[in-house]
Protein backbone atom coordinates (compact mmCIF):
# COMPACT_ATOMS: atom_id res chain seq x y z
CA UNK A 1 1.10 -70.34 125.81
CA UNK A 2 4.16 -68.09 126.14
CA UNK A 3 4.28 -64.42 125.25
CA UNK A 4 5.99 -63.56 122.36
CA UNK A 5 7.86 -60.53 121.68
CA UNK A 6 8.83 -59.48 118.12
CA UNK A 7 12.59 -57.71 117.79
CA UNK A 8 13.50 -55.95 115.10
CA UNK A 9 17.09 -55.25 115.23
CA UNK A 10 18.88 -52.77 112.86
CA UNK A 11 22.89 -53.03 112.73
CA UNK A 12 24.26 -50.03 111.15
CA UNK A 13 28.19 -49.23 111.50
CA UNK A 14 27.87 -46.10 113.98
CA UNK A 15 24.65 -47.87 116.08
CA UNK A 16 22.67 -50.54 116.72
CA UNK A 17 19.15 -50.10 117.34
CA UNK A 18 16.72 -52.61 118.52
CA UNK A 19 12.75 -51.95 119.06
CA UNK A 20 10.24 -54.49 120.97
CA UNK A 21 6.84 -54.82 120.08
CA UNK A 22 4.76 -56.58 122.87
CA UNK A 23 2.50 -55.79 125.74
CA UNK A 24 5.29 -53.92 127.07
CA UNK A 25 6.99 -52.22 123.70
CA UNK A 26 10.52 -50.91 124.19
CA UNK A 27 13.22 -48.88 121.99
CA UNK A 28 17.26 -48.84 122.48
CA UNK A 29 20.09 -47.14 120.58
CA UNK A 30 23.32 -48.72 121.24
CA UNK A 31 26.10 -46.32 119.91
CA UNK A 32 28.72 -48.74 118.94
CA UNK A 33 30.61 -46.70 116.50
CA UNK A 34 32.88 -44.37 118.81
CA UNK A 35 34.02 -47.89 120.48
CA UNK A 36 34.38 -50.28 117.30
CA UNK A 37 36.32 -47.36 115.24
CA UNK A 38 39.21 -47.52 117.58
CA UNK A 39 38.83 -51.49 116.73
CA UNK A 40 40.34 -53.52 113.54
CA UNK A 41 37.71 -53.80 111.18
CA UNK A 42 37.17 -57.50 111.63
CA UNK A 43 36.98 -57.11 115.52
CA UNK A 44 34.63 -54.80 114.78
CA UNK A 45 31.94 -57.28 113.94
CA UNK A 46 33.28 -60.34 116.44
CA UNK A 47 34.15 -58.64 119.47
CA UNK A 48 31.31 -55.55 119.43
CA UNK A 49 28.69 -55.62 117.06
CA UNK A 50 27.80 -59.49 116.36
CA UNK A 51 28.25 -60.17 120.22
CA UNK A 52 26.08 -57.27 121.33
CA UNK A 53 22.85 -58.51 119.10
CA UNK A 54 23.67 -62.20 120.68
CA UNK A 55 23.45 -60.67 123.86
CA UNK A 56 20.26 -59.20 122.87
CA UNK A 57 18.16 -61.65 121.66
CA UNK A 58 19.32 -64.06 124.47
CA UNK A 59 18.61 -61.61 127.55
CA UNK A 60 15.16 -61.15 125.58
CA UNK A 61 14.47 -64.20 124.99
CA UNK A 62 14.48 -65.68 128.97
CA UNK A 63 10.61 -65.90 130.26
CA UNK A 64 9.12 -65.27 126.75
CA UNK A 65 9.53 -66.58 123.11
CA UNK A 66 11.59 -64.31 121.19
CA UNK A 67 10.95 -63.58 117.04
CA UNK A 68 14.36 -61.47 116.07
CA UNK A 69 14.12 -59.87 112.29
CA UNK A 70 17.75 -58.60 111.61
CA UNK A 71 18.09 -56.26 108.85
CA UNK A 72 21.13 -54.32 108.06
CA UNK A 73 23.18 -51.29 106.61
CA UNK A 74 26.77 -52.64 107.71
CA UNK A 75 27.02 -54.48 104.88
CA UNK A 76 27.56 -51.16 102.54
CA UNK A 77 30.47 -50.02 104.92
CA UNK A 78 32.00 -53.64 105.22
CA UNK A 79 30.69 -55.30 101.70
CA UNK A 80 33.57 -58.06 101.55
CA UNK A 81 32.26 -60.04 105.13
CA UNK A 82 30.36 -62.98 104.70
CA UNK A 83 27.56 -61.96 106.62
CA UNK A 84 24.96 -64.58 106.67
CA UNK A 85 27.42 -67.42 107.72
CA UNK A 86 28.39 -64.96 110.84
CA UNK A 87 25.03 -64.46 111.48
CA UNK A 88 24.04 -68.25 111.49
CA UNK A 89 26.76 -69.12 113.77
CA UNK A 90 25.99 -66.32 115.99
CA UNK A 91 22.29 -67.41 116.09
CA UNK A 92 22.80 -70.98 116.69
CA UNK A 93 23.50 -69.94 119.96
CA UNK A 94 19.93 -67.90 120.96
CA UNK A 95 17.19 -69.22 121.72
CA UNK A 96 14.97 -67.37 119.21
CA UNK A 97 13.11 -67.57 115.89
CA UNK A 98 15.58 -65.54 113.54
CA UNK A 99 14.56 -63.96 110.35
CA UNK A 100 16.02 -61.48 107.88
CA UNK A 101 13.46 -59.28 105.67
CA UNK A 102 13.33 -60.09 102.18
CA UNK A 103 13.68 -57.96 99.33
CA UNK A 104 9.80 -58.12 98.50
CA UNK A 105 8.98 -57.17 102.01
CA UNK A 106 8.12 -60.98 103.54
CA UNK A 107 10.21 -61.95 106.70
CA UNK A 108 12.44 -65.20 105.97
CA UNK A 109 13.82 -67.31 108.90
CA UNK A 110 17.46 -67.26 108.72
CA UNK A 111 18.07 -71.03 108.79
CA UNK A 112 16.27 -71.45 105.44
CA UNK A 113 17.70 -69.40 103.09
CA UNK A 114 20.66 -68.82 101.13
CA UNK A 115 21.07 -65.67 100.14
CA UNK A 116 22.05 -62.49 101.79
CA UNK A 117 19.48 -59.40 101.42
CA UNK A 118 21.91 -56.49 100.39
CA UNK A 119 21.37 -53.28 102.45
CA UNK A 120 18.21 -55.04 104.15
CA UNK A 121 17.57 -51.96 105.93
CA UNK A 122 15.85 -49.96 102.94
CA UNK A 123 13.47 -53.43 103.00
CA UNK A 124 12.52 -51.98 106.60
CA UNK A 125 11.90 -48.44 105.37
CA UNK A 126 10.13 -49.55 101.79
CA UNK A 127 7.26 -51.70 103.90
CA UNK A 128 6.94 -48.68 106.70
CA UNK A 129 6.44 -46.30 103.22
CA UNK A 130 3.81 -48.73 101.82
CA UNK A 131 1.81 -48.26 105.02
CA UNK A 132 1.56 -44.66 105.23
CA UNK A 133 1.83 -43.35 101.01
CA UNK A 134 0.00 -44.40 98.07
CA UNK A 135 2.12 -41.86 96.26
CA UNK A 136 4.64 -39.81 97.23
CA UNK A 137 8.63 -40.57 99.27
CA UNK A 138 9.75 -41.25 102.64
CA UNK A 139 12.78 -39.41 103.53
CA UNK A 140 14.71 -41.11 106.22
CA UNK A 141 17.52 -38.79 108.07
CA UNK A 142 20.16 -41.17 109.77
CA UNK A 143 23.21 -39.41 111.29
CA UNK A 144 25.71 -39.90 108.65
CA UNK A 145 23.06 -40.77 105.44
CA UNK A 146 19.29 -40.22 103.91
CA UNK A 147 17.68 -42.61 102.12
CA UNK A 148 15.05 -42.22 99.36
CA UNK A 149 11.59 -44.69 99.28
CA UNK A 150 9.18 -43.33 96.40
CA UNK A 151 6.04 -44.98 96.35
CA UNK A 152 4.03 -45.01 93.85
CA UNK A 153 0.13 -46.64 93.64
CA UNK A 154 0.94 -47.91 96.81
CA UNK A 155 4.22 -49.79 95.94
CA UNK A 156 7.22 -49.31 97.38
CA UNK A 157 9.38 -48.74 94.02
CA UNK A 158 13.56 -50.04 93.95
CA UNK A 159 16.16 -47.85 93.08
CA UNK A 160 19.56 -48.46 92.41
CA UNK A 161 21.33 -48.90 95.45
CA UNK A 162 23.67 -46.47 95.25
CA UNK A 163 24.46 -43.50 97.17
CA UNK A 164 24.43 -39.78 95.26
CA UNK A 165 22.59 -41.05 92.55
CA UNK A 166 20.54 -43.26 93.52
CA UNK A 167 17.95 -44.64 96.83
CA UNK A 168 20.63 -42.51 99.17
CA UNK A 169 22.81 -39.89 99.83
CA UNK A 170 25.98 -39.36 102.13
CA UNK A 171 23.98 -36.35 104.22
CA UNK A 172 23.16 -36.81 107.51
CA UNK A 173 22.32 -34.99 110.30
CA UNK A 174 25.46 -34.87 112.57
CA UNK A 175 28.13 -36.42 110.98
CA UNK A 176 28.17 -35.10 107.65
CA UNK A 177 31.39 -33.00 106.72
CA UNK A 178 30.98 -29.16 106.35
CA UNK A 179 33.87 -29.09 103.23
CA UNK A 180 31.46 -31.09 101.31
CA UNK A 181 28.55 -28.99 101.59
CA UNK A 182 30.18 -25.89 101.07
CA UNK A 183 29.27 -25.49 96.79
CA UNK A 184 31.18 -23.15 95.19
CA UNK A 185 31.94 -21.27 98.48
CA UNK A 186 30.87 -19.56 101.22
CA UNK A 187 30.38 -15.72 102.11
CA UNK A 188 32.89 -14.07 105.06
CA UNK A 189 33.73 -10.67 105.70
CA UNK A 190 31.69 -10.33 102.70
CA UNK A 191 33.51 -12.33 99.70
CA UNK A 192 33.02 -15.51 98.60
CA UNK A 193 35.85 -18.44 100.23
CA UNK A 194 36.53 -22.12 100.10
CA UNK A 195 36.35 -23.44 103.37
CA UNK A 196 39.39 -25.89 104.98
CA UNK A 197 38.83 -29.53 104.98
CA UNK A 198 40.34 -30.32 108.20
CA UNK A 199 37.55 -30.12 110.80
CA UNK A 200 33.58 -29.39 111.50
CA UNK A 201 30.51 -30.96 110.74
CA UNK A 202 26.91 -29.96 110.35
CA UNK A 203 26.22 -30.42 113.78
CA UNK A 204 28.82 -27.70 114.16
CA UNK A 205 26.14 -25.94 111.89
CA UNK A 206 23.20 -27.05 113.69
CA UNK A 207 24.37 -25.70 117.16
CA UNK A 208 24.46 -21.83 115.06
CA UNK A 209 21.23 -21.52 113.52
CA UNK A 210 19.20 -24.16 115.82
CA UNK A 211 20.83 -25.04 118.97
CA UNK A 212 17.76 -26.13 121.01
CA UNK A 213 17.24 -28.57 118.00
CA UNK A 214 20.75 -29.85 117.65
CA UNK A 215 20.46 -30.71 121.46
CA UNK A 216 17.54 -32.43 120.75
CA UNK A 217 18.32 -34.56 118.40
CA UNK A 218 21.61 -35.86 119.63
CA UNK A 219 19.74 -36.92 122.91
CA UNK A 220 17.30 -38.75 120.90
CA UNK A 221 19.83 -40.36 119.10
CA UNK A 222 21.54 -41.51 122.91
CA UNK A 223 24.93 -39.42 121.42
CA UNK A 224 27.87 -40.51 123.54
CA UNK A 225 29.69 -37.81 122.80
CA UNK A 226 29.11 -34.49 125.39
CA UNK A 227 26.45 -32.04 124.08
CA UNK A 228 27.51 -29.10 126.27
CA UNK A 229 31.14 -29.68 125.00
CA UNK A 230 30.02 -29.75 122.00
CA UNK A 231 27.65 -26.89 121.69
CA UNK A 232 30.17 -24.66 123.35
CA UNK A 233 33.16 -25.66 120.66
CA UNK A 234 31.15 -25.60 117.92
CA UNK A 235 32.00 -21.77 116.97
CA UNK A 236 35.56 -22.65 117.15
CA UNK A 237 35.41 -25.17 114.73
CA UNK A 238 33.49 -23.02 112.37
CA UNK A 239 35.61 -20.39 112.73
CA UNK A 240 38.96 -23.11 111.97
CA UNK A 241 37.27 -23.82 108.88
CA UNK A 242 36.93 -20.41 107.65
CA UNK A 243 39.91 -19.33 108.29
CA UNK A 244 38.99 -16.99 110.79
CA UNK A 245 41.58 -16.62 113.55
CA UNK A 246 39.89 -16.06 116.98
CA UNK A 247 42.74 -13.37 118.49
CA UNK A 248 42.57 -11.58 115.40
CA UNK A 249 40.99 -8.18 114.69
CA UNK A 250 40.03 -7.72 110.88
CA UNK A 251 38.80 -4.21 110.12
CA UNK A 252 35.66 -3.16 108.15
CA UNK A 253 36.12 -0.67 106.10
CA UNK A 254 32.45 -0.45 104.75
CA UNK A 255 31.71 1.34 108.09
CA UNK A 256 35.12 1.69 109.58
CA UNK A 257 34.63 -0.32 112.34
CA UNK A 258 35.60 -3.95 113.47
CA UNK A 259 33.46 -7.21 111.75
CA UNK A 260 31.74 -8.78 114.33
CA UNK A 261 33.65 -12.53 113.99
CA UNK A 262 30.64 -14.54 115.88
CA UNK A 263 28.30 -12.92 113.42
CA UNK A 264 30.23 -13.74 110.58
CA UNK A 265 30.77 -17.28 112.21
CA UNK A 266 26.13 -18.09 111.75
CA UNK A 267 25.99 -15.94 107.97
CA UNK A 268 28.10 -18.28 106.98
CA UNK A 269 26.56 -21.45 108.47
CA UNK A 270 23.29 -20.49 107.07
CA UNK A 271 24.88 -20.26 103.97
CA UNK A 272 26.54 -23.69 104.20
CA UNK A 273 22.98 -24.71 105.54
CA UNK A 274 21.22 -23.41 102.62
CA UNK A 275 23.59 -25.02 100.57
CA UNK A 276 22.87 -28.89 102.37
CA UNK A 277 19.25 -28.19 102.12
CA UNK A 278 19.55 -27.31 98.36
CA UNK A 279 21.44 -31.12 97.43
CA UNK A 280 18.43 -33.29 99.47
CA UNK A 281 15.84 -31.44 97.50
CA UNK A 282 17.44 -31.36 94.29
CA UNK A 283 17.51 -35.23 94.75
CA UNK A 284 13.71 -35.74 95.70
CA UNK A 285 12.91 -33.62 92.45
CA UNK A 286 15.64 -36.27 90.62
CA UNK A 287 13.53 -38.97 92.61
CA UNK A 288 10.05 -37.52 91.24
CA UNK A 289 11.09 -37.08 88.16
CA UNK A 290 12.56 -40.50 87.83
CA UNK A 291 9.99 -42.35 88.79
CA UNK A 292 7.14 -40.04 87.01
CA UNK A 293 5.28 -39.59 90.91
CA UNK A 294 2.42 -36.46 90.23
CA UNK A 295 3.65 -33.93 92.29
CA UNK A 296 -0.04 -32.38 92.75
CA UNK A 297 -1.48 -35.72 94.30
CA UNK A 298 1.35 -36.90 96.42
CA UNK A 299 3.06 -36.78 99.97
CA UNK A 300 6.22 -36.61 101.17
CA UNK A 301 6.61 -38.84 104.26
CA UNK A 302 9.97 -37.69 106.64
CA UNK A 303 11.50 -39.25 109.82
CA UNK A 304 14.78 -40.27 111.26
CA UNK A 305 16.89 -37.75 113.81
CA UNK A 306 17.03 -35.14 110.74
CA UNK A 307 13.34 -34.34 110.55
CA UNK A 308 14.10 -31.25 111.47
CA UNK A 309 15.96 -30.34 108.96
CA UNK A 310 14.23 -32.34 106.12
CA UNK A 311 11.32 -30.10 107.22
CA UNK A 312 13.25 -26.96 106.36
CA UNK A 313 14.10 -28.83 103.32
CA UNK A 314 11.25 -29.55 101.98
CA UNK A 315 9.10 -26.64 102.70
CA UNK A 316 7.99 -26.05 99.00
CA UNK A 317 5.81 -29.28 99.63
CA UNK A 318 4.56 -28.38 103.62
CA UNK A 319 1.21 -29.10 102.30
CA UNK A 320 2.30 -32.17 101.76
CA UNK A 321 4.21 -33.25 104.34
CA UNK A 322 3.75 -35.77 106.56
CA UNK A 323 5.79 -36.02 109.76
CA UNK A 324 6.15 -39.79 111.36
CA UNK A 325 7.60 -38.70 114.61
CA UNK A 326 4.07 -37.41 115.22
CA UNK A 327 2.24 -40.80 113.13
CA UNK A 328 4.67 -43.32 115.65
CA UNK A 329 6.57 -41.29 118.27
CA UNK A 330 9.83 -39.61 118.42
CA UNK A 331 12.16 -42.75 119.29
CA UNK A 332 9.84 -44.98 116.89
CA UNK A 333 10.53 -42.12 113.90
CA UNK A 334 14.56 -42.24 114.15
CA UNK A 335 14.65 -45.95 114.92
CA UNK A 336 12.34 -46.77 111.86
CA UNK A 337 14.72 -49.79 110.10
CA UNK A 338 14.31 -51.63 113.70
CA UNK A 339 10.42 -50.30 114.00
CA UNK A 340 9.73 -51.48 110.30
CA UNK A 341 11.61 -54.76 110.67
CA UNK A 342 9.51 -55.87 114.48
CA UNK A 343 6.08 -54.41 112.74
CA UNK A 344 6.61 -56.26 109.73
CA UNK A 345 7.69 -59.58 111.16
CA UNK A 346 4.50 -59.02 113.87
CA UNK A 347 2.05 -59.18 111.24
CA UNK A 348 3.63 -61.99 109.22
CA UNK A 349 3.51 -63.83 111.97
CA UNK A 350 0.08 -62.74 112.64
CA UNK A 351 -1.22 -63.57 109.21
CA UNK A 352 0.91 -67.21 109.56
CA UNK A 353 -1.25 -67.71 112.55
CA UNK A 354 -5.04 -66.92 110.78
């Protein structure tokens, strides 16, 4: 009999990540949002994206017989497409078993059904949840969102889909824009400022207070961009955002001296830090509150390339905590939608089979 090798392959706007489970288990990050964003949106999807998991499967699928489970966050940036005729047509032409993951967690081959699973990717993260919480939420740090999972006696409860109020919020760990994070303001030279909206992002952030960290997690998140470049700008942006102009002397008079500008540059991104922190665990006490979860016999499951900072989060609940990059494995932790879509289409499959 052939080997078979279970895929599960998560298409998000900014990457596409695809993990293998099989006697020789793989992980890969394709970064195809720096090349598509230069694209129309509709070339997007048929010249980069839709082409890319064709190529995929295909390659994959060669010497061994390929299962594929496809789940999805595209369809929240690009609602209007018609996604499960592209992805039939796009199929017909691999030589694969293709399945999307069902909203109640049960892999369904593509060819049968009819319907298109909206943001298929919290499907992925809602059946890894139900494997390692019988109460409690999995936080899930992408680059540019988090997403939400409470579980509670060992179900995997829905939320409304909707970011800011709802499963997910517009804060991730690189992308996410420092003028929106800022509160009511931010302390420089010792008053309180709005910052300008015209450049930096938490990375920017990151490289101040955690640089080691930052470098970190853009390698395991195969960054294209240049992490020396970008750790040794970062202070400049900060400071552009301020308003803090690097030529510039600007006088204490507290001491009669000159401020330090570099040190004003890192008070002020932990402050901006504390304030990013502050909005993911005001909405996990919304979450627990919402769904009535009993804080004293519960866990709080976190994983994606902010772990990091979800730990820093979250420390009222360290007790609690559990961390998947150390349950599955660094790569296996920030490419969970793809992990959760191969594991759970490897033991349907399984079951099928008994």
């Amino acid at each position: 009999m052939p080997q078979k090798i279970f895929l599960g392959i998560d298409i998000g706007s900014a990457h596409l990540k695809v993990v293998a489970l099989c006697p020789n288990p793989s992980e890969e990050i394709y970064p195809v949002g720096i090349i598509a964003s230069k694209l129309q949106k509709a070339s997007r999807l048929r010249d980069i994206i839709f082409p890319l998991v064709r190529k995929i499967i295909s390659e994959k699928s060669k010497d061994v017989e390929v299962y594929a489970n496809i789940v999805t966050s595209i369809d929240v940036a690009y609602p209007e497409e018609d996604y499960l005729s592209i992805l039939k047509k796009l199929t017909q032409e691999c030589n694969a078993k293709i399945y999307l993951l069902s909203d109640n967690l049960v892999p369904v081959q593509l060819e049968k059904t009819e319907n298109w699973f909206f943001l298929s990717s919290i499907n992925s993260l809602r059946y890894i949840a139900q494997k390692y919480l019988e109460n409690g939420v999995l936080v899930h740090m992408n680059s540019s969102s988090t997403l939400f999972i409470p579980v509670k006696k060992g179900i995997a409860v829905s939320l409304e889909p909707h970011y800011s109020s709802g499963i997910g919020m517009w804060t991730g760990a690189l992308y996410r824009h420092v003028f929106n994070i800022t509160g009511n303001g931010v302390y420089v030279f010792g008053r309180k400022i709005y910052v300008s909206p015209v450049a930096g992002s938490l990375i920017d952030i990151l490289f101040q207070i955690m640089p080691e960290k930052a470098e970190k997690m853009l390698e395991l998140y195969n960054s294209p961009m240049r992490i020396d470049e970008l750790r040794r700008d970062s202070g400049k942006r900060i400071m552009h955002i301020l308003g803090i102009f690097p030529q510039r002397e600007y006088r204490n008079f507290r001491y009669g001296g000159l401020f330090n500008k570099e040190n004003q540059v890192r008070v002020a991104s932990y402050h901006i830090y504390a304030n990013f922190l502050q909005a993911l665990v005001e909405n996990l006490l919304k979450i627990l509150s919402d769904v009535d979860i009993d804080v004293e016999n519960m866990e709080v499951a976190i994983s994606g390339i902010g772990e990091p900072i979800l730990e820093d989060a979250f420390h009222l609940f360290r007790g609690k905590m559990i961390k998947l990059s150390e349950k599955l494995s660094p790569k296996k932790s920030v490419m969970l939608e793809a992990y959760g879509a191969a594991l759970s289409l490897q033991e349907y499959v399984g079951e099928k089979a008994k």
